[in-house]
C-alpha atoms as a PDB file:
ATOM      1  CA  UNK A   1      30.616  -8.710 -24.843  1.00  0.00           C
ATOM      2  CA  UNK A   2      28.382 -11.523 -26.417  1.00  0.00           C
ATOM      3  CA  UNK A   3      32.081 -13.542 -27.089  1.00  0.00           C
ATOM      4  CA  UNK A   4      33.480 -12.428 -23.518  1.00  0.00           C
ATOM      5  CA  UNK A   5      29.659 -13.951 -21.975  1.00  0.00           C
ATOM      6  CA  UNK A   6      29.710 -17.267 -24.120  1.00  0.00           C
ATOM      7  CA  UNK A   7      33.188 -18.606 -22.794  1.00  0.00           C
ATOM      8  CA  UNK A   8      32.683 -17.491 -19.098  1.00  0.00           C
ATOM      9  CA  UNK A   9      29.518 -19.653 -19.412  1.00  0.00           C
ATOM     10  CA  UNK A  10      30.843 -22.356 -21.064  1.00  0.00           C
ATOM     11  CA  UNK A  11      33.845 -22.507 -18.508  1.00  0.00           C
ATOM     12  CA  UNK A  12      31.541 -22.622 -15.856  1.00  0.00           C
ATOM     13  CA  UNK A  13      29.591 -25.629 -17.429  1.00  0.00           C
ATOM     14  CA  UNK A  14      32.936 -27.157 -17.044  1.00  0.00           C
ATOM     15  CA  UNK A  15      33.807 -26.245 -13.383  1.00  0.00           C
ATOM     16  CA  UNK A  16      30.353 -27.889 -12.771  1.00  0.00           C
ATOM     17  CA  UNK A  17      30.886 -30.608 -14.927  1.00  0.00           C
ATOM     18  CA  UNK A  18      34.430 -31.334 -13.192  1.00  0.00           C
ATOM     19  CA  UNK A  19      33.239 -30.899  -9.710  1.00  0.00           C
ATOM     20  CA  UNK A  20      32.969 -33.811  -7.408  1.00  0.00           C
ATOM     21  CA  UNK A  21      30.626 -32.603  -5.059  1.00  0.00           C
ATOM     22  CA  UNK A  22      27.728 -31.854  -8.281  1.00  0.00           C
ATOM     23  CA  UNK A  23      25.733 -34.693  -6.856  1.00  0.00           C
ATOM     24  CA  UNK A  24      25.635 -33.622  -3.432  1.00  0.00           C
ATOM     25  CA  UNK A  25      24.418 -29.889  -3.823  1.00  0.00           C
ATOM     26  CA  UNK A  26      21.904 -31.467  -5.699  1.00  0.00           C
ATOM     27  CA  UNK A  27      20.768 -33.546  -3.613  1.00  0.00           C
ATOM     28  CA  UNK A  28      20.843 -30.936  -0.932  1.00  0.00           C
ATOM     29  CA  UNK A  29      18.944 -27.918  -3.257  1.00  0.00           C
ATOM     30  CA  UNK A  30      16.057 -31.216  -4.126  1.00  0.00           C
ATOM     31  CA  UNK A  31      15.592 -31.636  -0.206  1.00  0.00           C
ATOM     32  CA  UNK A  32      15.367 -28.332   0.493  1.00  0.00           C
ATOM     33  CA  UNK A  33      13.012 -27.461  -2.207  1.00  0.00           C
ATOM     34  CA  UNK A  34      10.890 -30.482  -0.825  1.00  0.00           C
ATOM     35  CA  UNK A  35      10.993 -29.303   2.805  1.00  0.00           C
ATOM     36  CA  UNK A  36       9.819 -25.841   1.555  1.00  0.00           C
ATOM     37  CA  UNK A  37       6.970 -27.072  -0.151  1.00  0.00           C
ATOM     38  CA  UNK A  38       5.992 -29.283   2.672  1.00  0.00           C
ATOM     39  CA  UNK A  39       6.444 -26.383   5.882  1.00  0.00           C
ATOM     40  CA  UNK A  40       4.357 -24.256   2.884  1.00  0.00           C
ATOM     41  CA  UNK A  41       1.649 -26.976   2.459  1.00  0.00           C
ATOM     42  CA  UNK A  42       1.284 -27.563   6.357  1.00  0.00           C
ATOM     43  CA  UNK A  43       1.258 -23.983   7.345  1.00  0.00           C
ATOM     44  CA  UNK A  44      -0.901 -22.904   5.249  1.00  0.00           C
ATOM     45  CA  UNK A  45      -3.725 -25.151   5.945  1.00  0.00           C
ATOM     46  CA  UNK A  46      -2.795 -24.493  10.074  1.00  0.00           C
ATOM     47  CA  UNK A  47      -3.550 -20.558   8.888  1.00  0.00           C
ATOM     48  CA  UNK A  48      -6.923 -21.394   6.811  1.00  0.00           C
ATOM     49  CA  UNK A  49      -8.518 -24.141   9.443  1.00  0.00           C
ATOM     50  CA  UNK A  50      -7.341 -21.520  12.728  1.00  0.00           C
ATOM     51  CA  UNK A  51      -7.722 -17.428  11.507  1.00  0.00           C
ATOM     52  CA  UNK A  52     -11.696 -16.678  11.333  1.00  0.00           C
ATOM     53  CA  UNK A  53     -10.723 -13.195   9.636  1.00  0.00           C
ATOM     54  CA  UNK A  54     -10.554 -13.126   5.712  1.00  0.00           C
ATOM     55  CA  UNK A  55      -8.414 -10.422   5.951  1.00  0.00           C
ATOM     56  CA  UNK A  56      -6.167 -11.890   8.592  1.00  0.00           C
ATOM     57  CA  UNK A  57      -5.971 -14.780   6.794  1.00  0.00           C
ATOM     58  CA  UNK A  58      -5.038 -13.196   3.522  1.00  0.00           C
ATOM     59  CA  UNK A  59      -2.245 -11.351   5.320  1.00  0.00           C
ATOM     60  CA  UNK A  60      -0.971 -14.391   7.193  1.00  0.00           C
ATOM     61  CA  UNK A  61      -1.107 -16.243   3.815  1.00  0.00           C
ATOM     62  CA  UNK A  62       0.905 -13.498   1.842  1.00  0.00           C
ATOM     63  CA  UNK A  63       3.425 -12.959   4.415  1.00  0.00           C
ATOM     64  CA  UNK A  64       4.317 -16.984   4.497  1.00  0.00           C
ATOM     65  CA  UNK A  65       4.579 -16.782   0.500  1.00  0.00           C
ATOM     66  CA  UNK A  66       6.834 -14.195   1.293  1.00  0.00           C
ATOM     67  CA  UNK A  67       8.750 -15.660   4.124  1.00  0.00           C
ATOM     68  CA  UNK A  68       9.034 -18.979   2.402  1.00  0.00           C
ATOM     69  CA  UNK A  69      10.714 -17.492  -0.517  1.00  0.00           C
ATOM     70  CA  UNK A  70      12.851 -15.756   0.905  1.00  0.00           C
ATOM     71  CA  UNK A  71      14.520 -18.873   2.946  1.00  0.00           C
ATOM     72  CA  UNK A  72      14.278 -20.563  -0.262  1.00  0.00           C
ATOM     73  CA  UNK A  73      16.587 -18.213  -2.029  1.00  0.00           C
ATOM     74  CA  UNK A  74      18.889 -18.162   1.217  1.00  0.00           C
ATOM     75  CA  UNK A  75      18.836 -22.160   1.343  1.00  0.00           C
ATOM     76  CA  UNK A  76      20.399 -22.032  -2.503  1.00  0.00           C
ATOM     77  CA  UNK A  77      22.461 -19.574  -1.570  1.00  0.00           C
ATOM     78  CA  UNK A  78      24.028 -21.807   1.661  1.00  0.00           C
ATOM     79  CA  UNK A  79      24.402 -25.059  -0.260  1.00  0.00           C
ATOM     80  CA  UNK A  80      25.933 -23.398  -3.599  1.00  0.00           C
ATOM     81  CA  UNK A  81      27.690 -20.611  -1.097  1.00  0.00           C
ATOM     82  CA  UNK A  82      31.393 -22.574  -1.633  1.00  0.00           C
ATOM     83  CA  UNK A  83      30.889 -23.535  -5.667  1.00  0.00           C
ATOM     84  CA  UNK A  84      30.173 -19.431  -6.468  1.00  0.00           C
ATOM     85  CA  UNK A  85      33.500 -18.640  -4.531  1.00  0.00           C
ATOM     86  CA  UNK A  86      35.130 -21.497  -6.751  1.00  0.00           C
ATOM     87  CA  UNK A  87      33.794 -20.194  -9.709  1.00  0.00           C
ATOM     88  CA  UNK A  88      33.687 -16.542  -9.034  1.00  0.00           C
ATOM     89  CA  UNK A  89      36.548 -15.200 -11.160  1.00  0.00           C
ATOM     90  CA  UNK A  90      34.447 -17.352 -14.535  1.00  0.00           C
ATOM     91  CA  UNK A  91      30.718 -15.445 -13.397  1.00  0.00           C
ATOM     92  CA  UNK A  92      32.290 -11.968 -13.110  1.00  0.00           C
ATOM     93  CA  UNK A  93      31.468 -11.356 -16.832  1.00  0.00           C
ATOM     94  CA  UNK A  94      28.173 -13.176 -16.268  1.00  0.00           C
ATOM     95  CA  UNK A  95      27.302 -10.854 -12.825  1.00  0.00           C
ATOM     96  CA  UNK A  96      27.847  -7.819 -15.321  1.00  0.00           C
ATOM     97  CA  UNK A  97      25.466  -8.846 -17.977  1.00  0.00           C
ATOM     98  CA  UNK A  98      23.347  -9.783 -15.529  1.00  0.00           C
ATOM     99  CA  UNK A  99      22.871  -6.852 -13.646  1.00  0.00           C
ATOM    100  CA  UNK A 100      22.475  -5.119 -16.869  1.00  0.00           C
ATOM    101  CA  UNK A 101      19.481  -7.278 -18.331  1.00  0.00           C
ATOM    102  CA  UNK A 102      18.073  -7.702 -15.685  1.00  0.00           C
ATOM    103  CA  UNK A 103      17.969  -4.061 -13.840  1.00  0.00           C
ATOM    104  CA  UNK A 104      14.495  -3.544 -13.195  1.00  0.00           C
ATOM    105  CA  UNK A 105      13.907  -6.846 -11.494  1.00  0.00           C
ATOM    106  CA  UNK A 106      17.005  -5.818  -8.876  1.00  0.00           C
ATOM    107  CA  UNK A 107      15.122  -2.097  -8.850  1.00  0.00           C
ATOM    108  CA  UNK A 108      11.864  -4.160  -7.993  1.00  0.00           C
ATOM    109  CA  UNK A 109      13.686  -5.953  -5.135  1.00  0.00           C
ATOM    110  CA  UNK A 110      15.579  -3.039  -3.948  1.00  0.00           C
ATOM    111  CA  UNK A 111      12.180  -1.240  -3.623  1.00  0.00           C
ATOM    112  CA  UNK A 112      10.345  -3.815  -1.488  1.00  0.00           C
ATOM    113  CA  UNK A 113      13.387  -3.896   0.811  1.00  0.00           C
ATOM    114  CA  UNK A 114      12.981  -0.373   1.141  1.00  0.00           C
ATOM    115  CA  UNK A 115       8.880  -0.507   1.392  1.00  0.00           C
ATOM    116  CA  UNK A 116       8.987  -3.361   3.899  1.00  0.00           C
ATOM    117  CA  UNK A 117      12.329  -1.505   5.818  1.00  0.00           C
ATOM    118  CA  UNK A 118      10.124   1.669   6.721  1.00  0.00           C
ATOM    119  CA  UNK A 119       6.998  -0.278   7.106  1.00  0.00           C
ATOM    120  CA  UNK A 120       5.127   2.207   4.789  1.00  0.00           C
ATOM    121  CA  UNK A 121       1.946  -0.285   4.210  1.00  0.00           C
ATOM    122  CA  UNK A 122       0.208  -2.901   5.003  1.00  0.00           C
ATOM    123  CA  UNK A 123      -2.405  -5.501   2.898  1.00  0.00           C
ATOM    124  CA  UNK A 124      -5.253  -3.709   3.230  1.00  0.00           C
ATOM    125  CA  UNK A 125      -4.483   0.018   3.417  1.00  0.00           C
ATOM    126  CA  UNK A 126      -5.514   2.734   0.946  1.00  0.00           C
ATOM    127  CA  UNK A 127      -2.139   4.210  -0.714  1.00  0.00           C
ATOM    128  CA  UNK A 128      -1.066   6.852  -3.650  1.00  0.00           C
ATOM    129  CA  UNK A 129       1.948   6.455  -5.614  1.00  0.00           C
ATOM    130  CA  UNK A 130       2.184   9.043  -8.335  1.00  0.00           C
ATOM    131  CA  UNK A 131      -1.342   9.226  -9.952  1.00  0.00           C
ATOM    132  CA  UNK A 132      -2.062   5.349  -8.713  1.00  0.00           C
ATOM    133  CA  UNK A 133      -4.204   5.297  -5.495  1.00  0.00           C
ATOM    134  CA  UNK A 134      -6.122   2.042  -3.996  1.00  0.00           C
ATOM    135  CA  UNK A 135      -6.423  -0.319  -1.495  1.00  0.00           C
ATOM    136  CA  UNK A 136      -3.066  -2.810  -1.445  1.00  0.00           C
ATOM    137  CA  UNK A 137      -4.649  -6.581  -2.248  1.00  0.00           C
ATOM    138  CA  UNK A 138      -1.071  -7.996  -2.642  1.00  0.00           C
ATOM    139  CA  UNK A 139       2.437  -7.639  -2.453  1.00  0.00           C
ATOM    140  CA  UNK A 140       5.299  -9.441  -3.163  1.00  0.00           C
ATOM    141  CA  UNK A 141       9.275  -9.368  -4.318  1.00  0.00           C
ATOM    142  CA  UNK A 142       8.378  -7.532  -7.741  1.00  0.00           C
ATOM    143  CA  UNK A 143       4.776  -6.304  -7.869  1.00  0.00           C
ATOM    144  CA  UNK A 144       2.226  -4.494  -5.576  1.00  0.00           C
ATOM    145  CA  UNK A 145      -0.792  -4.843  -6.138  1.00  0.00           C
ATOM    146  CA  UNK A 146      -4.010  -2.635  -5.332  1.00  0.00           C
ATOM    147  CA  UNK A 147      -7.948  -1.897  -6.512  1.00  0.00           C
ATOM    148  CA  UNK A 148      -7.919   1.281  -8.003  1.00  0.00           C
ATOM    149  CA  UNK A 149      -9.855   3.759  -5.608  1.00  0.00           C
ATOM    150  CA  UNK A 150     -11.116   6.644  -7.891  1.00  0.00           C
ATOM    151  CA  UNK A 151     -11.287   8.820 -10.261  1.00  0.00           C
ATOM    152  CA  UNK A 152      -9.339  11.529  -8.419  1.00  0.00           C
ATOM    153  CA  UNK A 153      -7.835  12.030  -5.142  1.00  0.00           C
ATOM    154  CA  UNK A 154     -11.497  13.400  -3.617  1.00  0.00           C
ATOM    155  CA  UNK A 155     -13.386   9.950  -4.506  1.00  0.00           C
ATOM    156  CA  UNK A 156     -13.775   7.493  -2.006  1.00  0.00           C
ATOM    157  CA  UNK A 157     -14.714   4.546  -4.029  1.00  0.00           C
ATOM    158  CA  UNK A 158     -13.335   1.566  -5.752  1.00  0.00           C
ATOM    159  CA  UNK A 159     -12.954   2.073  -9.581  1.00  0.00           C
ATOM    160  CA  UNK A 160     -13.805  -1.516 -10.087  1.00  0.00           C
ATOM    161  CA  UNK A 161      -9.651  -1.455 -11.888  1.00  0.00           C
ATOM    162  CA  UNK A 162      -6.877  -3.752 -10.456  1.00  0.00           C
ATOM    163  CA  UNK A 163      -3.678  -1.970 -10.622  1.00  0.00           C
ATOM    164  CA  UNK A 164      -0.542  -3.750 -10.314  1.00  0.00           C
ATOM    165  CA  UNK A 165       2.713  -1.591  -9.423  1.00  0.00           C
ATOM    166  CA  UNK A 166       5.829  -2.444  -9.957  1.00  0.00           C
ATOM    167  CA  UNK A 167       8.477  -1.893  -6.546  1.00  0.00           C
ATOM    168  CA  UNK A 168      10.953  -0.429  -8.208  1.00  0.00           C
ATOM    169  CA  UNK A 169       8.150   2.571  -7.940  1.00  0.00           C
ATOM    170  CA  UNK A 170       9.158   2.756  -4.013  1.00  0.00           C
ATOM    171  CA  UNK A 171      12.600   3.183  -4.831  1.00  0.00           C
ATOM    172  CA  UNK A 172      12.145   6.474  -6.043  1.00  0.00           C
ATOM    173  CA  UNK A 173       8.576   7.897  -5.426  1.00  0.00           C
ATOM    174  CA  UNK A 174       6.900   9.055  -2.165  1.00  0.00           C
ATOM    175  CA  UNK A 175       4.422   7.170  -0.778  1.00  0.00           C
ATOM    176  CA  UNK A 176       0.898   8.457   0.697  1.00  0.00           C
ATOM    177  CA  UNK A 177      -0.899   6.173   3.214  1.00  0.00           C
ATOM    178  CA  UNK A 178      -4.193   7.435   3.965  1.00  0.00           C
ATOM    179  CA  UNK A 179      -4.951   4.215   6.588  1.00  0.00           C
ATOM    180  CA  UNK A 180      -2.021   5.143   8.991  1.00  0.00           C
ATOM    181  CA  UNK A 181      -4.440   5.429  11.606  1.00  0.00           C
ATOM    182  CA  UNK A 182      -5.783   2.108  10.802  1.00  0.00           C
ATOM    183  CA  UNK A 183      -9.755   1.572  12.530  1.00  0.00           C
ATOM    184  CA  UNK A 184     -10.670   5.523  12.859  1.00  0.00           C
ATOM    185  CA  UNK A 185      -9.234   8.560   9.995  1.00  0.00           C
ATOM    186  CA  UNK A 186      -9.755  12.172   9.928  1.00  0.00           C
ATOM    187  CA  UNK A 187     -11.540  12.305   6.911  1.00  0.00           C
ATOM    188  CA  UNK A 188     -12.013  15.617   4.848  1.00  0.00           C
ATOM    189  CA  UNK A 189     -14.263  16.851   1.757  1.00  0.00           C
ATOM    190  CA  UNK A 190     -14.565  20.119   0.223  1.00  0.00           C
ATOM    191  CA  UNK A 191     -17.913  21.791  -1.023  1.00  0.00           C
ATOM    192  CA  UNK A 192     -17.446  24.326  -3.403  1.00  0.00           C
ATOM    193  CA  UNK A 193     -19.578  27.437  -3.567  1.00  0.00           C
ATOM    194  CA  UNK A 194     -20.056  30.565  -4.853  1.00  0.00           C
ATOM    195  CA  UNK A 195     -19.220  34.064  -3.189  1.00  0.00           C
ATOM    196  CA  UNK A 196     -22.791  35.177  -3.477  1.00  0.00           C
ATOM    197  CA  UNK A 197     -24.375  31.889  -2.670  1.00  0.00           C
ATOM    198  CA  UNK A 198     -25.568  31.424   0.691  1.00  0.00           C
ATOM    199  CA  UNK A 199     -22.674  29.921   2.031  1.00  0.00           C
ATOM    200  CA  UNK A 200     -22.957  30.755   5.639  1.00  0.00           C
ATOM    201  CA  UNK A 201     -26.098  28.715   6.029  1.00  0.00           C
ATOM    202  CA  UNK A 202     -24.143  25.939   4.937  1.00  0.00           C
ATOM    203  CA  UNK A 203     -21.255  26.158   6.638  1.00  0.00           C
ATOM    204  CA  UNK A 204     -23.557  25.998   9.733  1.00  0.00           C
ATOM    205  CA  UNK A 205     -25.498  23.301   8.546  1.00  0.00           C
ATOM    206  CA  UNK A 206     -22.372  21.208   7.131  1.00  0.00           C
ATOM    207  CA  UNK A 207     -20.969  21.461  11.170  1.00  0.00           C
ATOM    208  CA  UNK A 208     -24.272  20.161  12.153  1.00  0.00           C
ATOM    209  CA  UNK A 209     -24.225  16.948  10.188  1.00  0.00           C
ATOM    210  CA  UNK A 210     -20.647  16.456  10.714  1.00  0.00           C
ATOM    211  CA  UNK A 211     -21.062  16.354  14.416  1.00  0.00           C
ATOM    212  CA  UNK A 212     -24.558  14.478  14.010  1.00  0.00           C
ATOM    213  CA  UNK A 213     -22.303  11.261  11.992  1.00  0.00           C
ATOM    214  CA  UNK A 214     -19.038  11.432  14.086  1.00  0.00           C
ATOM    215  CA  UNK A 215     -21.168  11.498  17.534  1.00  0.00           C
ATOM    216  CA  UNK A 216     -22.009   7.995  17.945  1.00  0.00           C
ATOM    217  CA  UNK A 217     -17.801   7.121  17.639  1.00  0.00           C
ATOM    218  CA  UNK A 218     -16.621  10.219  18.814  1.00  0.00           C
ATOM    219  CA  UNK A 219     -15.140   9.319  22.376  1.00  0.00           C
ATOM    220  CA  UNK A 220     -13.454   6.062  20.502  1.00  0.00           C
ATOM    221  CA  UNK A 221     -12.074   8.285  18.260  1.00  0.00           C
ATOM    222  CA  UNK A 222     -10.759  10.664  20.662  1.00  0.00           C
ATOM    223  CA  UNK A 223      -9.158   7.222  22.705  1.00  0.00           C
ATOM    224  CA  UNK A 224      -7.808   6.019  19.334  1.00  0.00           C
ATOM    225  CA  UNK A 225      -5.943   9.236  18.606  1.00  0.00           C
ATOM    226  CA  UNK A 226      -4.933   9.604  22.014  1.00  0.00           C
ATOM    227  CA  UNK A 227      -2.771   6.230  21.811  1.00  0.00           C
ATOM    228  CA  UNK A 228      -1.584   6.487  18.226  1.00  0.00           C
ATOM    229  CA  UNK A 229      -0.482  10.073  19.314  1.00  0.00           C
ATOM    230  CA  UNK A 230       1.589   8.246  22.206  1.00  0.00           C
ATOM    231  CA  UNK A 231       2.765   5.202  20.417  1.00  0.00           C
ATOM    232  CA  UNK A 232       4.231   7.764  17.811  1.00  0.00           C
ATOM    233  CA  UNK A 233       5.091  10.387  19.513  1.00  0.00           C
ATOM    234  CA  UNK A 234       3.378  13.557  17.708  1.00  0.00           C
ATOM    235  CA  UNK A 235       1.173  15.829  19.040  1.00  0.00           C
ATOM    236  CA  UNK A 236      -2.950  14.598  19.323  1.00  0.00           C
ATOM    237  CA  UNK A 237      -4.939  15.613  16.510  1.00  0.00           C
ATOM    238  CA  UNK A 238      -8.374  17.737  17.197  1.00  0.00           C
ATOM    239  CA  UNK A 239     -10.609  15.346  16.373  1.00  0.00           C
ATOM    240  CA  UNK A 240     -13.916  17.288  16.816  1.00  0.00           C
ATOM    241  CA  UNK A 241     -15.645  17.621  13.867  1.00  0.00           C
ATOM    242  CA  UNK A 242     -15.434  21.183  11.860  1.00  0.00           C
ATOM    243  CA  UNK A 243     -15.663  23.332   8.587  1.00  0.00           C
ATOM    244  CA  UNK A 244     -13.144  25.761   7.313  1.00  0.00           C
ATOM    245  CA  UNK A 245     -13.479  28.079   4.590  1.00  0.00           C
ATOM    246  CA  UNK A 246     -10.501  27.987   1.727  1.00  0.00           C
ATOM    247  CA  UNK A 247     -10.355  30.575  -0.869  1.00  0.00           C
ATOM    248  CA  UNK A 248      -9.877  29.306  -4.681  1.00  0.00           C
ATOM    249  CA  UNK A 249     -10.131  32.566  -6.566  1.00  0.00           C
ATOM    250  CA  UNK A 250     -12.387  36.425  -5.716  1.00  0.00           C
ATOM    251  CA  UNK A 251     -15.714  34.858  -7.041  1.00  0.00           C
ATOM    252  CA  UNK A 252     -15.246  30.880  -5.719  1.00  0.00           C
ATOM    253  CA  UNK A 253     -14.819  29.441  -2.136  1.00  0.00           C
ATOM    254  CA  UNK A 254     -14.439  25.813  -0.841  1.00  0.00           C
ATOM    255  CA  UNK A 255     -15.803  24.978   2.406  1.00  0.00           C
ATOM    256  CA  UNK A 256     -13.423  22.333   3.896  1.00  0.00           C
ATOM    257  CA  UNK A 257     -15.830  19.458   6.206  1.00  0.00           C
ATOM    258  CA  UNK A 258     -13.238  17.441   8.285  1.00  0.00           C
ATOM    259  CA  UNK A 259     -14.948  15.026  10.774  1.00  0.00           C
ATOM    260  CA  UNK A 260     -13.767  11.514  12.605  1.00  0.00           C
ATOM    261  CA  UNK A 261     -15.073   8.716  10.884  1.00  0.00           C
ATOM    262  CA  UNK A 262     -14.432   4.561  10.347  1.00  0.00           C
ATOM    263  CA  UNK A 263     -11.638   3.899   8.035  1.00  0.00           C
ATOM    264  CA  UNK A 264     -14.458   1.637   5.748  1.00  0.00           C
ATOM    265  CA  UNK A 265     -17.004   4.498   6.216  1.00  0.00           C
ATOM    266  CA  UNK A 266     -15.561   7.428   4.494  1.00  0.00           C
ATOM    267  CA  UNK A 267     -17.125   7.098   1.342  1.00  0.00           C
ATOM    268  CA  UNK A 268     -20.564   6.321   2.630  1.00  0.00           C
ATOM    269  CA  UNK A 269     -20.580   9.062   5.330  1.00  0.00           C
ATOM    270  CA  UNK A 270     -19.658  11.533   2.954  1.00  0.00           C
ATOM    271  CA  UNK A 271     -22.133  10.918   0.755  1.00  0.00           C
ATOM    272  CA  UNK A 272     -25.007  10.886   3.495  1.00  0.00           C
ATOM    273  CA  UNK A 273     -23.945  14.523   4.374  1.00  0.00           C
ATOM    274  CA  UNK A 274     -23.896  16.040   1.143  1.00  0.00           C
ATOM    275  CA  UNK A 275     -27.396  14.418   0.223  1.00  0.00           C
ATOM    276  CA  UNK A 276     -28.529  15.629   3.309  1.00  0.00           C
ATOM    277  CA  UNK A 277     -27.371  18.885   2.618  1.00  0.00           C
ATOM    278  CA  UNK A 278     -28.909  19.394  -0.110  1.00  0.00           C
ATOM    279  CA  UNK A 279     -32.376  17.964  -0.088  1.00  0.00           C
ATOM    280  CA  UNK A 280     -34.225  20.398   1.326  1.00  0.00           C
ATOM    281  CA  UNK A 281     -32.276  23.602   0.184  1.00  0.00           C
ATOM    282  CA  UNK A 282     -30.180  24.687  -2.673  1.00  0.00           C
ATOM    283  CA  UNK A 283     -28.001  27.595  -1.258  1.00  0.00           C
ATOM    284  CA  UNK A 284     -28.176  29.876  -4.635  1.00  0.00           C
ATOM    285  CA  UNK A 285     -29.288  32.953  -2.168  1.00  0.00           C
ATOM    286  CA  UNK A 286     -31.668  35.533  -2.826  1.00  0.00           C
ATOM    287  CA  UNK A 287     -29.498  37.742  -4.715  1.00  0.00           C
ATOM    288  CA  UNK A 288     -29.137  35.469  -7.583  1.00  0.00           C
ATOM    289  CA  UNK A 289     -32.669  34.298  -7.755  1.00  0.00           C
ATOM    290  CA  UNK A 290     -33.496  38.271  -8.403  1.00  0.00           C
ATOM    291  CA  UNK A 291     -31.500  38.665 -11.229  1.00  0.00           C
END
C-alpha cells in the first residue's frame, strides 16, 4: 500500500506540474480565499455593531463561521471540479488511504450533517449525549461544544467543566434536549422519603409551593404550550403544577414535584422549594421519634 500511495502521488505532482491551466486555478482558489475573508470581516462587524443580544450575537457569529466554510470548501471544489476528473483514475489509491486515516474526521462531518439535518439543537440549549449533559456554547464541522451541567441527571447547575464532543457522537447516539420548549419547561424533581415518614404532609405542602412559584407565569405557560403543541402537532401538556408518588422499593418512596417554570429558572426554583420545605419541619413522623 505505502509503494501503491507514493507513485499515485507522485503522478499526480506531475499531472499538476504538466497542466496548463496550474496558474489559473490558482489564481482563482487566492481570490476566492480573499473574498471569503473579506464577506467574513464585513459581516461580522454588521452582526456585532446591529444584534443587542449576546446570545443572538454569538449564534449569528457561529452560524457565519459555519456558513462561510462551507462555501469555502464548495468554491475549491468548483475551481479544481475539472483537474480531480483529470486526475481521478491517479487519486483513487489516494481516496482509499484517505478515507482510512482519516475516518473519524468524515464520522465527525457525517454527524453534524445529521445533527444540523434533524435540527436536534441549538447554541444555547441544555443536551445529554451518553453520560455528557450541558448547555451547547459551540458547534462546528468536528466538535460540539458544551458547559458541563452536573453531577447527575437531577442537578441543575453548571459544573464549572467545558466539555467538548466530538460529532461523530451524533452519528450513532441518541440525543436528549431538555430546552425543546425553549422560554418555559416542565420541570420535575423527586424527594425521597421514607414509608413511615410523614409523607402526606409533604406531598400537600410540596403542591402548595409548586403552585405558589409557577403562579406568577402560569397563564404564559399555558399560551406557550398551547402553540408549541400546535406548531408540532402533539397533544398539550397539563401544565398545572402537581406531585406524584413513585415507588422505589416496600420501605422507600419518591414523591415526583413537576411544575411550569423559566427555562433559566429551574435550578433556582427548585432549590427555593425544597428549602422551603424543610425549614420549618422535618417530616420524620411521630412513629419514629418514639422509638
Amino acid at each position: 500500500m505505502p509503494d501503491v500511495l507514493q507513485s499515485a502521488f507522485n503522478a499526480l505532482l506531475e499531472e499538476l506540474q504538466n497542466s496548463e491551466s496550474l496558474i489559473r486555478l490558482m489564481i482563482s482558489t487566492l481570490l476566492l480565499i480573499l473574498v471569503i475573508a473579506t464577506s467574513r470581516f464585513v459581516l461580522r462587524r454588521f452582526i456585532r455593531r446591529n444584534i443587542q443580544s449576546s446570545e443572538m450575537r454569538r449564534r449569528w457569529l457561529i452560524q457565519l463561521r459555519n456558513i462561510l466554510l462551507i462555501v469555502l470548501v464548495l468554491g475549491l471544489v468548483v475551481i479544481w471540479g475539472h483537474e480531480l476528473r483529470t486526475f481521478a483514475l491517479s487519486m483513487v489509491a489516494i481516496a482509499v488511504a484517505l478515507v482510512i486515516a482519516t475516518k473519524e474526521l468524515i464520522l465527525c462531518v457525517s454527524g453534524a450533517l445529521i445533527k444540523g439535518g434533524a435540527r436536534s439543537f441549538n447554541i444555547g440549549d441544555r443536551i445529554q449525549v451518553k453520560e455528557f449533559r450541558g448547555d451547547v456554547i459551540d458547534q462546528n464541522l468536528l466538535t460540539t461544544t458544551i458547559l458541563e451541567v452536573g453531577p447527575g441527571k437531577s442537578m441543575q447547575q453548571r459544573s464549572g467543566r467545558l466539555i467538548v464532543l466530538p460529532n461523530s457522537l451524533f452519528a450513532s447516539e441518541a440525543v436528549i434536549n431538555e430546552s425543546y420548549s425553549q422560554e418555559f419547561v416542565l420541570h420535575t424533581f423527586s424527594v425521597p422519603f421514607l414509608r413511615e415518614h410523614d409523607w402526606r404532609v409533604a406531598q400537600q405542602k410540596l403542591l402548595q409551593l409548586a403552585q405558589k412559584y409557577s403562579e406568577p407565569y402560569l397563564d404564559q405557560a399555558k399560551r406557550h404550550f398551547a402553540r408549541l403543541s400546535y406548531r408540532t402537532g402533539l397533544e398539550q401538556p397539563v401544565v398545572d403544577p402537581r406531585v406524584t408518588i413513585q415507588l422505589h422499593c416496600a420501605e422507600e418512596l419518591h414523591l415526583i414535584v413537576r411544575l411550569p417554570t423559566k427555562e433559566h429558572d429551574r435550578n433556582q426554583t427548585e432549590q427555593a422549594i425544597l428549602v422551603e420545605l424543610f425549614a420549618e419541619q422535618d417530616f420524620i413522623g411521630d412513629s419514629v421519634l418514639k422509638r
